[in-house]
Protein backbone atom coordinates (compact mmCIF):
# COMPACT_ATOMS: atom_id res chain seq x y z
CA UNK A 1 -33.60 -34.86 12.05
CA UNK A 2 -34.92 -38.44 12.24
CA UNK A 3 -33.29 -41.85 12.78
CA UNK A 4 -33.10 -42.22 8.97
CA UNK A 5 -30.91 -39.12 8.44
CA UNK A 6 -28.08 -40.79 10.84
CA UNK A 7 -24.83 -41.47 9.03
CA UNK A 8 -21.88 -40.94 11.66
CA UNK A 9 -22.15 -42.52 15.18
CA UNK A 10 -19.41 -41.16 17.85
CA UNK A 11 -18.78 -43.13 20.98
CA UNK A 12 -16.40 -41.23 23.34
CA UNK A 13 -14.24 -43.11 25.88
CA UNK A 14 -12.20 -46.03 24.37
CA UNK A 15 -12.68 -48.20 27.57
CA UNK A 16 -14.11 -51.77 27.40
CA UNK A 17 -17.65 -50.39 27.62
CA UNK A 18 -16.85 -47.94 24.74
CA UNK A 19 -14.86 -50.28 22.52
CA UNK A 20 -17.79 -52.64 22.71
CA UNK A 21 -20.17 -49.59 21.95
CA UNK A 22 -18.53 -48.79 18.72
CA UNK A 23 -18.11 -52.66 17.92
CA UNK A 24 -21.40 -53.10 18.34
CA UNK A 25 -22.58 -50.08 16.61
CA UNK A 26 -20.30 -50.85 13.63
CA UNK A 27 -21.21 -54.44 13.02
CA UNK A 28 -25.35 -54.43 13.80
CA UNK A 29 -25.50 -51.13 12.00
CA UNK A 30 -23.53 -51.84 8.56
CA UNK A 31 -26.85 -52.69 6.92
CA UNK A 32 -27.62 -48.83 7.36
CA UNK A 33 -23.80 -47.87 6.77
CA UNK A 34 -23.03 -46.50 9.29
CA UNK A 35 -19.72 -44.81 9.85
CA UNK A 36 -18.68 -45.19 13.57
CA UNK A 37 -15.98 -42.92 15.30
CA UNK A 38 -14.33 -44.07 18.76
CA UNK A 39 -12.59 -41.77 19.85
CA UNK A 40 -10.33 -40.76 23.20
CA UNK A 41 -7.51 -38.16 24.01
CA UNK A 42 -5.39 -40.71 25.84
CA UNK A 43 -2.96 -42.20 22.88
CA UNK A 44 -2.45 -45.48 24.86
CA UNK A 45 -6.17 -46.17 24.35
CA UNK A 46 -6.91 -45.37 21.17
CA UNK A 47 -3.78 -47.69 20.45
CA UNK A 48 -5.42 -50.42 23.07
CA UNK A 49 -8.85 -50.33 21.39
CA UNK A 50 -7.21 -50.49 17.92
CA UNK A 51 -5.66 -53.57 18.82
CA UNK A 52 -9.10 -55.04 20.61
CA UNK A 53 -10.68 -54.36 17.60
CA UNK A 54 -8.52 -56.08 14.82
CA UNK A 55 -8.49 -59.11 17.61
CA UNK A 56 -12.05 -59.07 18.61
CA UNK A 57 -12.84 -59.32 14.30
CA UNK A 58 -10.35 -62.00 13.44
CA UNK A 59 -11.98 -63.91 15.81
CA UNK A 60 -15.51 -63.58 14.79
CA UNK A 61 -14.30 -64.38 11.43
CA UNK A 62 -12.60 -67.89 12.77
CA UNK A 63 -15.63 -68.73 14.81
CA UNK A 64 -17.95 -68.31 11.60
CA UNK A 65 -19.82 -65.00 13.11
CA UNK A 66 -18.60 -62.98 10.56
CA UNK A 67 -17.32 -63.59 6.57
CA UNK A 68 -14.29 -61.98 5.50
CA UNK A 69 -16.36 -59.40 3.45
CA UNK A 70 -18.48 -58.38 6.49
CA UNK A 71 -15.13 -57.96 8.75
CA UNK A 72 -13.43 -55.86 6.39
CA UNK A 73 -16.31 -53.43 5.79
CA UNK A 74 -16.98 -53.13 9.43
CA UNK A 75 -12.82 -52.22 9.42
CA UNK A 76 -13.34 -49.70 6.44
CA UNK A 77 -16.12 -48.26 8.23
CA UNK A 78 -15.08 -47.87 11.79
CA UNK A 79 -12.76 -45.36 12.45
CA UNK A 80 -10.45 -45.46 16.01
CA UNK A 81 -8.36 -41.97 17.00
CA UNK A 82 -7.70 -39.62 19.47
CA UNK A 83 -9.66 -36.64 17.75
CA UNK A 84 -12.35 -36.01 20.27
CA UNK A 85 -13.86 -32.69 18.86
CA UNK A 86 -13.11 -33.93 15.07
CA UNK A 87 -15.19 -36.95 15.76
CA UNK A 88 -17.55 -34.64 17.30
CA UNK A 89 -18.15 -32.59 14.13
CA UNK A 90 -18.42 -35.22 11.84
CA UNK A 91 -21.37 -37.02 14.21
CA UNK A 92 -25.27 -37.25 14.31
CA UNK A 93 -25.55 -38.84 17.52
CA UNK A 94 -22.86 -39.39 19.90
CA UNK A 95 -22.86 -41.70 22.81
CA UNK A 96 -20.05 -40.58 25.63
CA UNK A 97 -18.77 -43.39 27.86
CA UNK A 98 -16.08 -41.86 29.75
CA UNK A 99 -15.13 -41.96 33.46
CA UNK A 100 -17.97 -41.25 35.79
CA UNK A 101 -16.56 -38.30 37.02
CA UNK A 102 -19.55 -35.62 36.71
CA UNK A 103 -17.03 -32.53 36.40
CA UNK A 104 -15.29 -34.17 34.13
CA UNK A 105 -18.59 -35.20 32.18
CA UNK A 106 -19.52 -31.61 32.17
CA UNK A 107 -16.48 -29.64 30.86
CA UNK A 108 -16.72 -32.31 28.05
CA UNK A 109 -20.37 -32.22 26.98
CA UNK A 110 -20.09 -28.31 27.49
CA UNK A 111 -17.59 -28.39 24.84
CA UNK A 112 -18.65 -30.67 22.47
CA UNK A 113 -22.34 -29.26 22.16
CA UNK A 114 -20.99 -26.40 21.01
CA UNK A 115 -18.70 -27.91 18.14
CA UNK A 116 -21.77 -30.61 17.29
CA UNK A 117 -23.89 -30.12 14.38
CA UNK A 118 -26.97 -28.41 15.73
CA UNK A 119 -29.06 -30.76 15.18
CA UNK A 120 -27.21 -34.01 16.75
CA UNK A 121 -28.32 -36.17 19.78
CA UNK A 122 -26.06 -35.89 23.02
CA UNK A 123 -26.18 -39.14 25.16
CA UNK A 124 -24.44 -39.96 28.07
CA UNK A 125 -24.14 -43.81 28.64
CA UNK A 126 -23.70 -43.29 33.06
CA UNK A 127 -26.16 -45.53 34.76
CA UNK A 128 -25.43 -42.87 37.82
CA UNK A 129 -25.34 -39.15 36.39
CA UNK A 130 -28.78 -38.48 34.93
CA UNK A 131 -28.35 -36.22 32.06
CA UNK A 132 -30.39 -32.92 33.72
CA UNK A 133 -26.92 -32.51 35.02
CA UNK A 134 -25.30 -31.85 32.18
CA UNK A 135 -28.69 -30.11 30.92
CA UNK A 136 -27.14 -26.50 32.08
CA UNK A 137 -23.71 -26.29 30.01
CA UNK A 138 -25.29 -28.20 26.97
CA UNK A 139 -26.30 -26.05 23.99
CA UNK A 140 -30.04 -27.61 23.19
CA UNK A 141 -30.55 -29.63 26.08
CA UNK A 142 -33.93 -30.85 24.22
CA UNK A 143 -31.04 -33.41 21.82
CA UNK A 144 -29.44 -34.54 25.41
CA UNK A 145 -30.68 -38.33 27.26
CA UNK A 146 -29.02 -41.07 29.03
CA UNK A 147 -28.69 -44.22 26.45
CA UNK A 148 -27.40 -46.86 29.46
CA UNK A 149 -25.92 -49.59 27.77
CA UNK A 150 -25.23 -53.12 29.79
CA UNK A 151 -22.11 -54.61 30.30
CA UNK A 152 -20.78 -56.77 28.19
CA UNK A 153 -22.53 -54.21 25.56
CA UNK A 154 -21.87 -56.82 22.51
CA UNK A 155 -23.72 -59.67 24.59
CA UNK A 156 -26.53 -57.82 26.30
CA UNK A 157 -29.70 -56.46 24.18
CA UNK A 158 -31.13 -54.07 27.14
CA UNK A 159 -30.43 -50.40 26.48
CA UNK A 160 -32.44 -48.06 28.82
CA UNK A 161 -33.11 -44.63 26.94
CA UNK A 162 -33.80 -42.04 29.93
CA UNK A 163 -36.03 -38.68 29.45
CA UNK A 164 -34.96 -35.82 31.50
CA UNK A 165 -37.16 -32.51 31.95
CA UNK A 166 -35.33 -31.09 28.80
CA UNK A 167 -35.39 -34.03 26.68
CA UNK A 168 -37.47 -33.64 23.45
CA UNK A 169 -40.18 -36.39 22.47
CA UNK A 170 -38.22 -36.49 18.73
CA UNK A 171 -34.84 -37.17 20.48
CA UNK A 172 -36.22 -40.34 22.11
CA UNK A 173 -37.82 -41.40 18.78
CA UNK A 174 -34.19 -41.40 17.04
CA UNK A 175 -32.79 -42.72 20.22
CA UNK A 176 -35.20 -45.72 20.01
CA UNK A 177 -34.67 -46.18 16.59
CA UNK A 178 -31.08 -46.23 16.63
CA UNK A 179 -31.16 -49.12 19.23
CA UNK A 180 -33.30 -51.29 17.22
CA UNK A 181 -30.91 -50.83 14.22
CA UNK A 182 -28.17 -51.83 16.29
CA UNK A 183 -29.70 -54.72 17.81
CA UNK A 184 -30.99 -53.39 20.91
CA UNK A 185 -34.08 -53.99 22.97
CA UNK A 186 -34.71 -50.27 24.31
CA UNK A 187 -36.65 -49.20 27.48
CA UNK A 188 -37.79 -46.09 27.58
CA UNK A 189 -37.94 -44.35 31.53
CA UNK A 190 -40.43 -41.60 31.62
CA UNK A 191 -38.33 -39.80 34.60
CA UNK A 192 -34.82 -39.14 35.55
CA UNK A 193 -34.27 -41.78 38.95
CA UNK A 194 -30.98 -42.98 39.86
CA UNK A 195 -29.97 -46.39 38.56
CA UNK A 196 -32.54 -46.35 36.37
CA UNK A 197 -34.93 -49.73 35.94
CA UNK A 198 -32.90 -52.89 35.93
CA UNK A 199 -29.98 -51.71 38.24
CA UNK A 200 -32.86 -50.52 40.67
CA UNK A 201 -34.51 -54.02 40.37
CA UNK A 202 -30.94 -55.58 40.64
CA UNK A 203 -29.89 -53.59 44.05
CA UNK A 204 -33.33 -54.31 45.46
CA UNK A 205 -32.58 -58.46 45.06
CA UNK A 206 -28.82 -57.87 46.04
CA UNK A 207 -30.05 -55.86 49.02
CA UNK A 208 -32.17 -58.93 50.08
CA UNK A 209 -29.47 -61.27 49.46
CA UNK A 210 -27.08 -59.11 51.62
CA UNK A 211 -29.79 -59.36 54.46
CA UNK A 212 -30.09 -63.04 54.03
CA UNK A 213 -26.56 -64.00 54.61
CA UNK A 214 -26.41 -61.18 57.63
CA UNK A 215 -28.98 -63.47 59.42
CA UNK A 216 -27.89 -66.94 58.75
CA UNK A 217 -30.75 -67.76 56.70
CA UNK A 218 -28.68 -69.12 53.74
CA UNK A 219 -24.92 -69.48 52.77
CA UNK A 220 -23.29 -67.16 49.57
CA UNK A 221 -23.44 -70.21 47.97
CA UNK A 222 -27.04 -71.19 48.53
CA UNK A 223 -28.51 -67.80 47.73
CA UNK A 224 -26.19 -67.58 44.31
CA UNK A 225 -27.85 -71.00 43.42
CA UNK A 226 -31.60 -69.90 44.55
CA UNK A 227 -31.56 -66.90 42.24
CA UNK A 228 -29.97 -68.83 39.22
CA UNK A 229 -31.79 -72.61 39.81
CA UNK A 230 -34.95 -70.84 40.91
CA UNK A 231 -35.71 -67.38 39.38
CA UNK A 232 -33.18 -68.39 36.08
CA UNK A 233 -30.70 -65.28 36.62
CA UNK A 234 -27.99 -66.09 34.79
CA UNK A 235 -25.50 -65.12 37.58
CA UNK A 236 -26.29 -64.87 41.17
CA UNK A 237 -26.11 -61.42 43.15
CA UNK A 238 -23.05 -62.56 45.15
CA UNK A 239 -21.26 -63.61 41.79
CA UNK A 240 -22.10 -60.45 40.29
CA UNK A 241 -20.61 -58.68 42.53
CA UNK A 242 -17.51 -60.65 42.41
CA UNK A 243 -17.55 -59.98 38.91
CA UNK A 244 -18.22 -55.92 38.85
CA UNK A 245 -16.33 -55.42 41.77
CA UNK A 246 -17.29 -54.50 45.17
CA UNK A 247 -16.14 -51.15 44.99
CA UNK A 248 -18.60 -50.40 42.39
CA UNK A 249 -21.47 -51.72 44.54
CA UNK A 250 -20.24 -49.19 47.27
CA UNK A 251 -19.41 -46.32 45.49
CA UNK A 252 -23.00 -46.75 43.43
CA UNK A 253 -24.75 -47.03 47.04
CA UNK A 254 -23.00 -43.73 48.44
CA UNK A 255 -24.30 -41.79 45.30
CA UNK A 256 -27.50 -42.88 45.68
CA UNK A 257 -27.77 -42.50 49.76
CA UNK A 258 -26.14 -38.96 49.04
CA UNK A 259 -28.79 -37.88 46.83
CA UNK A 260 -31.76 -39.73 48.40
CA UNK A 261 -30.84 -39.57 52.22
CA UNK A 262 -33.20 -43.27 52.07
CA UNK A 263 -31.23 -45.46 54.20
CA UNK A 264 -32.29 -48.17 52.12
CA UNK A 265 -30.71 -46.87 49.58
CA UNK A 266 -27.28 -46.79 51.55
CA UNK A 267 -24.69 -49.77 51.15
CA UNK A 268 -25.44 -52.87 53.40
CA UNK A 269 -23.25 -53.04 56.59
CA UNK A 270 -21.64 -56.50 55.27
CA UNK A 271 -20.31 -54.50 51.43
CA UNK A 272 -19.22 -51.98 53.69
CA UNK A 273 -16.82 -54.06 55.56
CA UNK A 274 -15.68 -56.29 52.87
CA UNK A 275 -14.95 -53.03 51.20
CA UNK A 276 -13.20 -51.84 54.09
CA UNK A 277 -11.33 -54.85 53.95
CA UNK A 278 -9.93 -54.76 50.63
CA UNK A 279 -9.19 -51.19 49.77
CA UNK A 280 -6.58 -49.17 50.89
CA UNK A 281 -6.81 -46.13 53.38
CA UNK A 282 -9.45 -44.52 55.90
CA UNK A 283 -9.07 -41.31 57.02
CA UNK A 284 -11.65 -40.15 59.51
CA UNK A 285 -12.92 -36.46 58.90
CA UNK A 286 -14.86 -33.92 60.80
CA UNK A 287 -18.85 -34.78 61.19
CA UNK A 288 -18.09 -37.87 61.21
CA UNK A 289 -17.59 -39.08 57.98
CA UNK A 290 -14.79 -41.27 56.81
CA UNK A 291 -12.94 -40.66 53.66
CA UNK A 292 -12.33 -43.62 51.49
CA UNK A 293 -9.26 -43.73 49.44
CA UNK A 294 -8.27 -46.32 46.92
CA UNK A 295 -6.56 -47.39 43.98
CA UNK A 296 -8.80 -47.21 40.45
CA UNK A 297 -6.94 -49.68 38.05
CA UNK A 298 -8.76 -48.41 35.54
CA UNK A 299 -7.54 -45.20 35.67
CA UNK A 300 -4.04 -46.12 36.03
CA UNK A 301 -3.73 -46.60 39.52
CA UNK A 302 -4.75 -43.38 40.56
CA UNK A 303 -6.20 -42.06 43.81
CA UNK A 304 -10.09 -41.53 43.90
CA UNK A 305 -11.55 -40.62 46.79
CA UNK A 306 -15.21 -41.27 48.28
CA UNK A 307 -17.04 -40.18 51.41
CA UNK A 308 -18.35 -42.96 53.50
CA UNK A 309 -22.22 -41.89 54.32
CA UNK A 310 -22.89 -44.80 56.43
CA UNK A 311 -21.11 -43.23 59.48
């Protein structure tokens, strides 16, 4: 296969980050007509992202982004359901942007890898869960790579195409050309680290921040207007965290401590408390470690759970 024998594009996971996938995929890609599947078991979101979509296209038309014409054949050729393996079938490369959940992440690209045309590229869109871990219960592992996508994925041109051990020179190729037909600006990373590039570079400057307020040197405030007056970020670390979510700062951090045992790579004392602070339950456990329990409203309110490593 190369990147001009790809017809059918499956994004997995109906979620904001996969809605804007497929949108995305659908409207920089109709030059090459290409026929995009988003697709999720849950009913309520294939209904959710339906609606997005015929919303998110009227207004593009209104605001002069998109003609009439180009709307409707982006509608003709972007297809929303809750077939997961029947979009899997039909698809040459297929980017899944589920939960990050990595046994859930598993069972699915076990099963789909085996229902995939041989010859189609598996790509997981985590920024966290490298794809060597899914290597094992994928059928050809040399088709498998991270394609990380950044959030908003209809505003932001960086995607970050990831090589593990098993991934084939060929599959980065496609990859690489597939993000340049869909507007991208792709990276390619040479080696499987967590958070990749730009998350790495991002933690590293939030980090700093963190130990900035913790010793008076600057207010929240100050250091927000530093990075965006002085080094042009378009949103200061303190703002983007406000935005994302604290919780995904923390949770990100305990990964990466877990795996790395760096205690720089732990979260700073100051997230930890304000995430103490504004989640739920703690639950001290044996060897010291404190389970973290909260509320994920993106998964309908449901229970996760998280060890604290900093302990």
């Amino acid at each position: 296969m190369n990147s001009q024998d790809l017809k059918t594009i499956a994004v997995i996971g109906a979620g904001a980050m996969g809605q804007q996938i497929a949108m995305n995929t659908a409207i920089n890609g109709r030059k090459l007509g290409y026929n995009v599947i988003l697709c999720d078991s849950f009913e309520k979101a294939v209904e959710k992202a339906s609606a997005w979509a015929d919303t998110y296209l009227k207004g593009r038309v209104e605001k002069g982004r998109l003609t009439a014409e180009e709307a409707d054949f982006v509608k003709q050729h972007l297809t929303i359901t809750s077939d997961v393996d029947g979009a899997a079938a039909k698809a040459d490369f297929i980017i899944e942007a589920i939960i990050e959940d990595l046994k859930v992440k598993r069972e699915l690209f076990q099963r789909i890898s085996r229902i995939c045309k041989p010859d189609a590229i598996l790509s997981t869109n985590s920024s966290n869960i490298v794809s060597s871990k899914l290597a094992d219960v994928t059928e050809n592992p040399s088709r498998l790579l991270n394609v990380h996508y950044f959030n908003p994925a209809l505003v932001m041109k960086l995607v970050e195409l990831v090589k593990g051990p098993h991934t084939s020179d060929e599959t980065i190729e496609i990859a690489k050309a597939f993000a340049v037909n869909t507007g991208k600006s792709p990276i390619v990373i040479q080696k499987e680290i967590p958070g990749f590039v730009a998350n790495r570079i991002n933690a590293a400057v939030t980090h700093e921040a963190l130990s900035l307020l913790e010793k008076g040197i600057a207010t929240v405030e100050d250091i927000d207007t530093a990075c965006e007056k002085g080094l042009n970020y378009p949103m200061g670390p303190f703002k983007l965290m406000d935005l994302t979510g604290i919780d995904v700062y923390y949770y990100v951090r305990c990964d990466r401590y877990a795996e790395s045992h760096d205690p720089f790579d732990a979260p700073h004392p100051l997230a930890v408390e304000k995430f103490k602070r504004e989640n739920l339950v703690e639950k001290p456990e044996k060897d010291g470690m404190i389970i973290q329990i909260r509320k994920n409203k993106n998964r309908g309110n449901a229970y996760e759970i998280c060890i604290d490593t900093t302990t």
